[in-house]
Protein backbone atom coordinates (compact mmCIF):
# COMPACT_ATOMS: atom_id res chain seq x y z
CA UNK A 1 29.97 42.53 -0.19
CA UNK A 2 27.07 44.48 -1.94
CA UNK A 3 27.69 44.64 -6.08
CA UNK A 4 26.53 48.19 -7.15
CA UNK A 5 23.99 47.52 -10.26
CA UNK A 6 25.84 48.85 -13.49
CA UNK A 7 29.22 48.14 -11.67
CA UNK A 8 31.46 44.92 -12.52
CA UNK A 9 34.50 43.71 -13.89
CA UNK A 10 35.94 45.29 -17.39
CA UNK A 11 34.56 43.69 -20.54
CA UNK A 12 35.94 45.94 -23.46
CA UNK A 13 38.58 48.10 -23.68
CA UNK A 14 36.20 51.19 -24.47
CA UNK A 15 34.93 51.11 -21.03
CA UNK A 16 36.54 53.54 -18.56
CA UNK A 17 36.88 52.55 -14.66
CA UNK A 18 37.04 54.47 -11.96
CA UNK A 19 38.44 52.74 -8.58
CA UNK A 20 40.12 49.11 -8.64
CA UNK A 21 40.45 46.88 -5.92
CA UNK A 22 43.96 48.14 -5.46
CA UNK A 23 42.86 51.45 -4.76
CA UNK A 24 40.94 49.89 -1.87
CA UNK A 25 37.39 50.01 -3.23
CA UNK A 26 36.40 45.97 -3.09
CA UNK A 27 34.88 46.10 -6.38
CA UNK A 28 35.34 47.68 -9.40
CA UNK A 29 33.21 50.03 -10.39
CA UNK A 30 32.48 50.60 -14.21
CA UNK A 31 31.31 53.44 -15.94
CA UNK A 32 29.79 53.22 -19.50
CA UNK A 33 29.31 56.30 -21.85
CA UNK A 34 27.53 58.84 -19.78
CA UNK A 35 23.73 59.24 -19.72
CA UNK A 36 21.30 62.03 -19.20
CA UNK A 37 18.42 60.72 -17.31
CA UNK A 38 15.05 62.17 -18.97
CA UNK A 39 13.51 62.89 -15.22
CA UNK A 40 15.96 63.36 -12.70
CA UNK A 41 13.76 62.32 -9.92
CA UNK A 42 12.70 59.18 -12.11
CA UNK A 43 14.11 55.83 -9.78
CA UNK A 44 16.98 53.65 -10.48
CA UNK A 45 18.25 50.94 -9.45
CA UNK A 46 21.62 50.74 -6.81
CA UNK A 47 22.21 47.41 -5.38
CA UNK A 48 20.69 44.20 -4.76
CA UNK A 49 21.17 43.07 -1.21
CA UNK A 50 21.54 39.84 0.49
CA UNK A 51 18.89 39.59 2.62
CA UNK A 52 16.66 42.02 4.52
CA UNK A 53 18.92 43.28 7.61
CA UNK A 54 21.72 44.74 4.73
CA UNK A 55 18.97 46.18 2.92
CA UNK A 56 17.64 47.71 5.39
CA UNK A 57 20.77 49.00 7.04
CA UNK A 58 22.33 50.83 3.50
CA UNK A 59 18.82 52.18 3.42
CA UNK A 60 18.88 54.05 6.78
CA UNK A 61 22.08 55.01 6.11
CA UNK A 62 21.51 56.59 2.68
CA UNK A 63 18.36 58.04 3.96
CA UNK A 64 20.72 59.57 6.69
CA UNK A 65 22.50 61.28 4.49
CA UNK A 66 19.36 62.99 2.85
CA UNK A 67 18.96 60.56 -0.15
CA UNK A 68 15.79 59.26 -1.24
CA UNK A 69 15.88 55.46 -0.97
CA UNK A 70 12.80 52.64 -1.97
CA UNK A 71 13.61 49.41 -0.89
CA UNK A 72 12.05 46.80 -3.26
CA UNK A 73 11.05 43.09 -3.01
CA UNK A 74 10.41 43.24 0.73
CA UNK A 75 6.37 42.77 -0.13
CA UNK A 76 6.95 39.70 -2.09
CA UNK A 77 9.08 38.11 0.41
CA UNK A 78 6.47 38.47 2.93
CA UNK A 79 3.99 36.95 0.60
CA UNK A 80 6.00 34.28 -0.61
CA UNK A 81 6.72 33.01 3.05
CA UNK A 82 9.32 30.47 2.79
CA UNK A 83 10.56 30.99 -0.59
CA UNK A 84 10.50 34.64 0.11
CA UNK A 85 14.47 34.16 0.38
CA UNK A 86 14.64 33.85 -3.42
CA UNK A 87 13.56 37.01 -3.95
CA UNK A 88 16.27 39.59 -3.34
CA UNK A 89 15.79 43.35 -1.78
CA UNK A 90 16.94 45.63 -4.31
CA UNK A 91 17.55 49.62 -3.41
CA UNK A 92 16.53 52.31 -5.81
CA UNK A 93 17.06 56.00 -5.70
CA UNK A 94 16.24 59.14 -7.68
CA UNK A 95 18.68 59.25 -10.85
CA UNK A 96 20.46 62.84 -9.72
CA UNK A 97 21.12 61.36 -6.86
CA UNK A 98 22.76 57.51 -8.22
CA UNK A 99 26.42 59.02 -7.32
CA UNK A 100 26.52 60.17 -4.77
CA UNK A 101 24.52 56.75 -3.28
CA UNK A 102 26.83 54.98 -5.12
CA UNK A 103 30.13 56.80 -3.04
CA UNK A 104 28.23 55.67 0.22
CA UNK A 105 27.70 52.71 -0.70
CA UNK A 106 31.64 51.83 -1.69
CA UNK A 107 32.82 54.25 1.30
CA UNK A 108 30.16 51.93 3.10
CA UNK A 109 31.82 48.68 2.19
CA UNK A 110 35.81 49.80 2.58
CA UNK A 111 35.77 52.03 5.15
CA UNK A 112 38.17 51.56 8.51
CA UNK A 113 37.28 48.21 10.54
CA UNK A 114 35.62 49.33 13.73
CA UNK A 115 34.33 46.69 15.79
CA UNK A 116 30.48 46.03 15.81
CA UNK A 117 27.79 44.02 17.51
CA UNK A 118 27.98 40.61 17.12
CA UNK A 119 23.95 40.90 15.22
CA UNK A 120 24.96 43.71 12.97
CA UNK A 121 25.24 41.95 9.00
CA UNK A 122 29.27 42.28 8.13
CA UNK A 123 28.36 44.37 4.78
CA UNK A 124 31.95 43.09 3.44
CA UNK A 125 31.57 39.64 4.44
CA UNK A 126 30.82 38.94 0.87
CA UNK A 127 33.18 37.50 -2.14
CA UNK A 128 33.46 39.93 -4.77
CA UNK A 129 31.29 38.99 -8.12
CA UNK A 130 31.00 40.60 -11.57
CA UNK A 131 27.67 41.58 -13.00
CA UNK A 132 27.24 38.10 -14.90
CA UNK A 133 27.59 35.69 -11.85
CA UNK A 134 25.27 38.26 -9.90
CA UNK A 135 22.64 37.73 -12.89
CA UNK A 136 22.73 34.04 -13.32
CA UNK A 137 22.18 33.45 -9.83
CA UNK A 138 18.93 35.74 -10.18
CA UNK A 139 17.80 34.09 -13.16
CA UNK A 140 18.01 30.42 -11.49
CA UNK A 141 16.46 32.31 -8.35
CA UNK A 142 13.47 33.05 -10.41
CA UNK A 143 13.25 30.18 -12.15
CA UNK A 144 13.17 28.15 -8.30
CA UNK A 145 10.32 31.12 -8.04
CA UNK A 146 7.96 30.36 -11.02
CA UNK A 147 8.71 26.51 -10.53
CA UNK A 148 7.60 26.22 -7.26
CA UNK A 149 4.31 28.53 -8.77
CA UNK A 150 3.51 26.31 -10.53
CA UNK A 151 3.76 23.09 -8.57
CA UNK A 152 1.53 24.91 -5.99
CA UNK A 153 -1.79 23.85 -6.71
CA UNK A 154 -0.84 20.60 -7.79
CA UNK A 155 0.64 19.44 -4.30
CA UNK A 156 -2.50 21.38 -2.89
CA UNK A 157 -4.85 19.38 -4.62
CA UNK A 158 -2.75 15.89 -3.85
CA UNK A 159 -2.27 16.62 -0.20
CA UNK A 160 -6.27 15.56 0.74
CA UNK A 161 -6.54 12.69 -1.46
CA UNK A 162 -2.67 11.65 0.06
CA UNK A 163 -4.36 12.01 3.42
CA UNK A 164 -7.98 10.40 2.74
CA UNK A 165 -5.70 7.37 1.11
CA UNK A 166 -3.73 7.07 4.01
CA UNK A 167 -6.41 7.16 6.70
CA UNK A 168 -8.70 4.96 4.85
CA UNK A 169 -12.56 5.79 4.76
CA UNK A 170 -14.80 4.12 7.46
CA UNK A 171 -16.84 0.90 6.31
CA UNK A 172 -18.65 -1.99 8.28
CA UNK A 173 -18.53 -4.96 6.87
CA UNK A 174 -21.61 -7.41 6.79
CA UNK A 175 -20.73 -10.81 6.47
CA UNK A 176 -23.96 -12.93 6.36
CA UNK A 177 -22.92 -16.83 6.92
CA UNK A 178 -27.05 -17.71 7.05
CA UNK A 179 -27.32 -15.79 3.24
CA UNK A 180 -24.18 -16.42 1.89
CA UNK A 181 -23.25 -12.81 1.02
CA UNK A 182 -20.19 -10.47 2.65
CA UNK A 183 -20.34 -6.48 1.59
CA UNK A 184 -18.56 -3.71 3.22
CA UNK A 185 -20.83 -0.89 3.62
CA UNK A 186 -19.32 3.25 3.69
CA UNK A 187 -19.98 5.31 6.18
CA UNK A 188 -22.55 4.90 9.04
CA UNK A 189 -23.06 1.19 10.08
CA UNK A 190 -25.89 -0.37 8.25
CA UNK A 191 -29.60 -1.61 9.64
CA UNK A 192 -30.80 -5.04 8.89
CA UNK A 193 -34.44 -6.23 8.46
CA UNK A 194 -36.41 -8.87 7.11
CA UNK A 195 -39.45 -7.76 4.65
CA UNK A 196 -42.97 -9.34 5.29
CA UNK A 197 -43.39 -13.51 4.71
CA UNK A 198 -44.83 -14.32 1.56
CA UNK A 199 -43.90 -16.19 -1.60
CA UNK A 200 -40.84 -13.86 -1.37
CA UNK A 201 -38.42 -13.20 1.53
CA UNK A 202 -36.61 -10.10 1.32
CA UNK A 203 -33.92 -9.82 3.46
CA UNK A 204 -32.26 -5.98 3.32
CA UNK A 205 -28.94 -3.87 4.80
CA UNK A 206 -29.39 -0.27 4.59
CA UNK A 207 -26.70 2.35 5.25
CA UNK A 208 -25.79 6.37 4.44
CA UNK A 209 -22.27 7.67 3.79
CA UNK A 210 -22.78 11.24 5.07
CA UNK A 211 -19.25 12.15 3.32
CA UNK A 212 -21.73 11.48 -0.22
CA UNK A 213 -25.25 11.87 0.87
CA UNK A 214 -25.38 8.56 -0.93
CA UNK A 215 -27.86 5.59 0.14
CA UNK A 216 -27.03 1.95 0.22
CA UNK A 217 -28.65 -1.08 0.24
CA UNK A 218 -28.12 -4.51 -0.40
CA UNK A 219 -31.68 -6.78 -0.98
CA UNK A 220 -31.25 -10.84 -0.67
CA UNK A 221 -34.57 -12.14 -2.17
CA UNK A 222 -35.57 -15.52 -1.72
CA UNK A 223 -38.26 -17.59 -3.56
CA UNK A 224 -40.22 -19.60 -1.64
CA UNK A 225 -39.87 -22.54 -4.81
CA UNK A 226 -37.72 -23.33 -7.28
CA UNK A 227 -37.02 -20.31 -9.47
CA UNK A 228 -35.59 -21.03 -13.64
CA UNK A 229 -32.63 -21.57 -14.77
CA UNK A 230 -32.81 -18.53 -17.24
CA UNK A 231 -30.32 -16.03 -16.27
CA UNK A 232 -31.47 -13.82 -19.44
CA UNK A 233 -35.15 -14.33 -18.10
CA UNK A 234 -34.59 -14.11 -14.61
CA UNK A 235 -32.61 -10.61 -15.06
CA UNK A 236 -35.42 -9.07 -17.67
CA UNK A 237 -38.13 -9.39 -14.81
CA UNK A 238 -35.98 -7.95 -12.16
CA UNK A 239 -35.58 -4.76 -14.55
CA UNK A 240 -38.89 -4.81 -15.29
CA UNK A 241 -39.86 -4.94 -11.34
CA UNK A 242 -37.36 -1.99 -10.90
CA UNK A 243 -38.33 0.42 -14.09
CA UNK A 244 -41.96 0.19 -12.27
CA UNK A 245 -40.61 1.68 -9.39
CA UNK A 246 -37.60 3.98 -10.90
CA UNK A 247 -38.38 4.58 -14.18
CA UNK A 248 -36.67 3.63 -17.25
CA UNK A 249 -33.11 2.48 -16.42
CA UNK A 250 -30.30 1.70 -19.09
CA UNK A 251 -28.55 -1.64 -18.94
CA UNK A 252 -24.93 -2.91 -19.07
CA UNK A 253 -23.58 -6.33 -18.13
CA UNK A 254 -20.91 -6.27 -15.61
CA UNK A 255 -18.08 -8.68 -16.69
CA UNK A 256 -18.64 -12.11 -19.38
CA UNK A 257 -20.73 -14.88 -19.06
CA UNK A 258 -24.55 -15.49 -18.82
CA UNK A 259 -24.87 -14.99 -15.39
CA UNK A 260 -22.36 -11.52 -15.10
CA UNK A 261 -24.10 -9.65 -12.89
CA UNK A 262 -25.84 -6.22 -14.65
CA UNK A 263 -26.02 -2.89 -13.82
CA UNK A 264 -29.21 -1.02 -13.85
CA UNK A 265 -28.89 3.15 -14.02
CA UNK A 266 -31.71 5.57 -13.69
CA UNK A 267 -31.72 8.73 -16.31
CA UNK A 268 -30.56 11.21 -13.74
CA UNK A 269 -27.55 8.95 -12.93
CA UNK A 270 -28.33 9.31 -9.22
CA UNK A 271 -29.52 5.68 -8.65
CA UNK A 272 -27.61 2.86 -9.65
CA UNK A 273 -28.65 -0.99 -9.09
CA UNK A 274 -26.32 -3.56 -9.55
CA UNK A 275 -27.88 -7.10 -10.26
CA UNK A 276 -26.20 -10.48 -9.34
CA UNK A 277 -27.49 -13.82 -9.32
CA UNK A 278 -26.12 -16.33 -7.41
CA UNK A 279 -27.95 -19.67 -7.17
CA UNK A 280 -31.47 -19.36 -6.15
CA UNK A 281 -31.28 -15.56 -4.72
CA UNK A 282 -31.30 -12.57 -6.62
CA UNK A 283 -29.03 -9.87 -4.81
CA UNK A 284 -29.82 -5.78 -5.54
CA UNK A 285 -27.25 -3.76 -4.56
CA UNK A 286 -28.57 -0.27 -4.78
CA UNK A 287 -26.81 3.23 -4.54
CA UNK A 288 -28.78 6.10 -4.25
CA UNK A 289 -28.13 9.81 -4.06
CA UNK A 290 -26.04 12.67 -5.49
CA UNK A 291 -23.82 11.92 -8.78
CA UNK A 292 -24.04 8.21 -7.81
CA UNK A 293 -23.02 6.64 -10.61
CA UNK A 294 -19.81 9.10 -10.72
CA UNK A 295 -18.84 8.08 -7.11
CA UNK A 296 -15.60 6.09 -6.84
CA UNK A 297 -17.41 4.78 -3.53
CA UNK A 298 -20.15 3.06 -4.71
CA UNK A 299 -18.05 1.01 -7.47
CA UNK A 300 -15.64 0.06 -4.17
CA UNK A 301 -19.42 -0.93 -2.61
CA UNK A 302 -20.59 -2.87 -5.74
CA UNK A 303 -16.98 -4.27 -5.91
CA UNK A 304 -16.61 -5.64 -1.83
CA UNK A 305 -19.49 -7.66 -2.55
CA UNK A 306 -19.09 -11.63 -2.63
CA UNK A 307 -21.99 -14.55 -2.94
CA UNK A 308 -21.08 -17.71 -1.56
CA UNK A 309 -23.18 -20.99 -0.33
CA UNK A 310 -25.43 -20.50 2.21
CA UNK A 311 -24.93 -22.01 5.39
CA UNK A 312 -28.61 -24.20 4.76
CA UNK A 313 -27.55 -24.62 1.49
């Protein structure tokens, strides 16, 4: 049953009805002190519908009888999708002609019974309602509305990182029994390769992370003799052998202790060279490429790495 905007149950006793439920109009109808409408073709509203199919059946029939009709709020369903259904179809019509669309509209809802198509909406299927039920259910409606626009991008912006959590990013791990090192590498699977002999063995892993752009690397060096048992001394030269080849880096320790590892960063933050010492090798772990030091990546790269003992001791 359709509730005619302006129409409802009696409130005060200076109110004058026309029509009562008894008379066998389904709904009051209320009239307040009469208006003058400044523009007679200006649009007002006549009912808010249920859903589309009764909106758009009371507007072909008004329309048949030769009133101008507007249905409004069909748009925003569309664009809403799913919670289009909040939004309900209202009808408006010119102000001369509110009376006479209002007379359809009740001969609409309690005229004879005749019977109908089994698809056609039952436009007095509806419980009657006064004007303050019909108005708290639109209020919640639009609150539902501006709730659910405003959750929007928030759930947009959680459903990636929900997914990339769940699937897990690719890594390869290297676990090096010979070295006594394990690292897991993101993205691509890394190369290995020895440097030239010398004093110095370098042993190095190399991989990319197309996702990042970001390089990775992890160097084992290994002296050829004994190296000192100064941690401090031993972690000044290898900044000064990397600040010959990168430039000045700033510093941080990693953790407490004399030998917690440090953490070398170049100006432009896109390198970043972690430092750990672990017996007689000095490991670099090196990330290299855009916004570096800002990628959650490379501290789960710097953070899967592990020294043990050697497997020659």
């Amino acid at each position: 049953m359709l509730p005619v905007l302006g129409m409802g149950r009696p409130r005060a006793r200076s109110h004058v009805f026309e029509g009562d439920s008894r008379d066998g109009c389904p709904w009051p109808v209320k009239h307040c002190a009469p208006m003058t409408a400044p523009d007679p073709d200006a649009l007002v509203p006549l009912t808010a519908c249920p859903d589309s199919q009764t909106a758009a059946l009371l507007k072909a029939k008004l329309e048949g009888a030769g009133l101008h009709v507007v249905l409004q709020g069909e748009q925003h369903r569309a664009m809403l999708g799913t919670l289009g259904a909040y939004v309900e179809p209202r009808l408006l019509v010119k102000a001369s002609q509110l009376e006479q669309a209002r007379a359809l509209v009740v001969e609409d809802s309690s005229g004879p019974v005749t019977e109908t198509d089994p698809g056609t909406p039952d436009l007095t299927a509806h419980p009657d309602r006064d004007d303050e039920a019909w108005a708290a259910r639109a209020r919640r409606r639009r609150r539902w509305i501006a709730l659910a626009v405003l959750l929007f991008p928030v759930v947009a912006a959680l459903v990636p990182l929900t997914l990339e959590a769940l699937r897990g990013r690719p890594g390869h791990v290297v676990d090096s029994a010979q070295l006594g090192y394990r690292v897991v590498f993101p993205g691509l699977e890394p190369s290995s390769s020895w440097g030239p002999p010398g004093p110095v063995r370098v042993h190095t892993d190399q991989g990319h992370d197309p996702q990042t752009g970001i390089e990775y690397a992890v160097s084992c060096v290994l002296p050829a003799a004994d190296v000192e048992d100064d941690p401090a001394e031993r972690f000044r030269r290898a900044k000064e052998v990397l600040e010959r080849k990168l430039g000045p880096l700033e510093e941080r320790t990693v953790g407490e202790g004399a030998q917690a590892p440090h953490e070398l960063t170049s100006e432009d933050g896109r390198t970043v060279v972690r430092v750990v010492l672990a017996g007689q090798r000095t490991f670099f772990l090196l990330a290299s490429g855009p916004r570096a030091h800002e990628s959650r990546v490379t501290r789960e790269f710097f953070d899967s790495f592990a020294a043990r003992t050697p497997i020659d001791g």
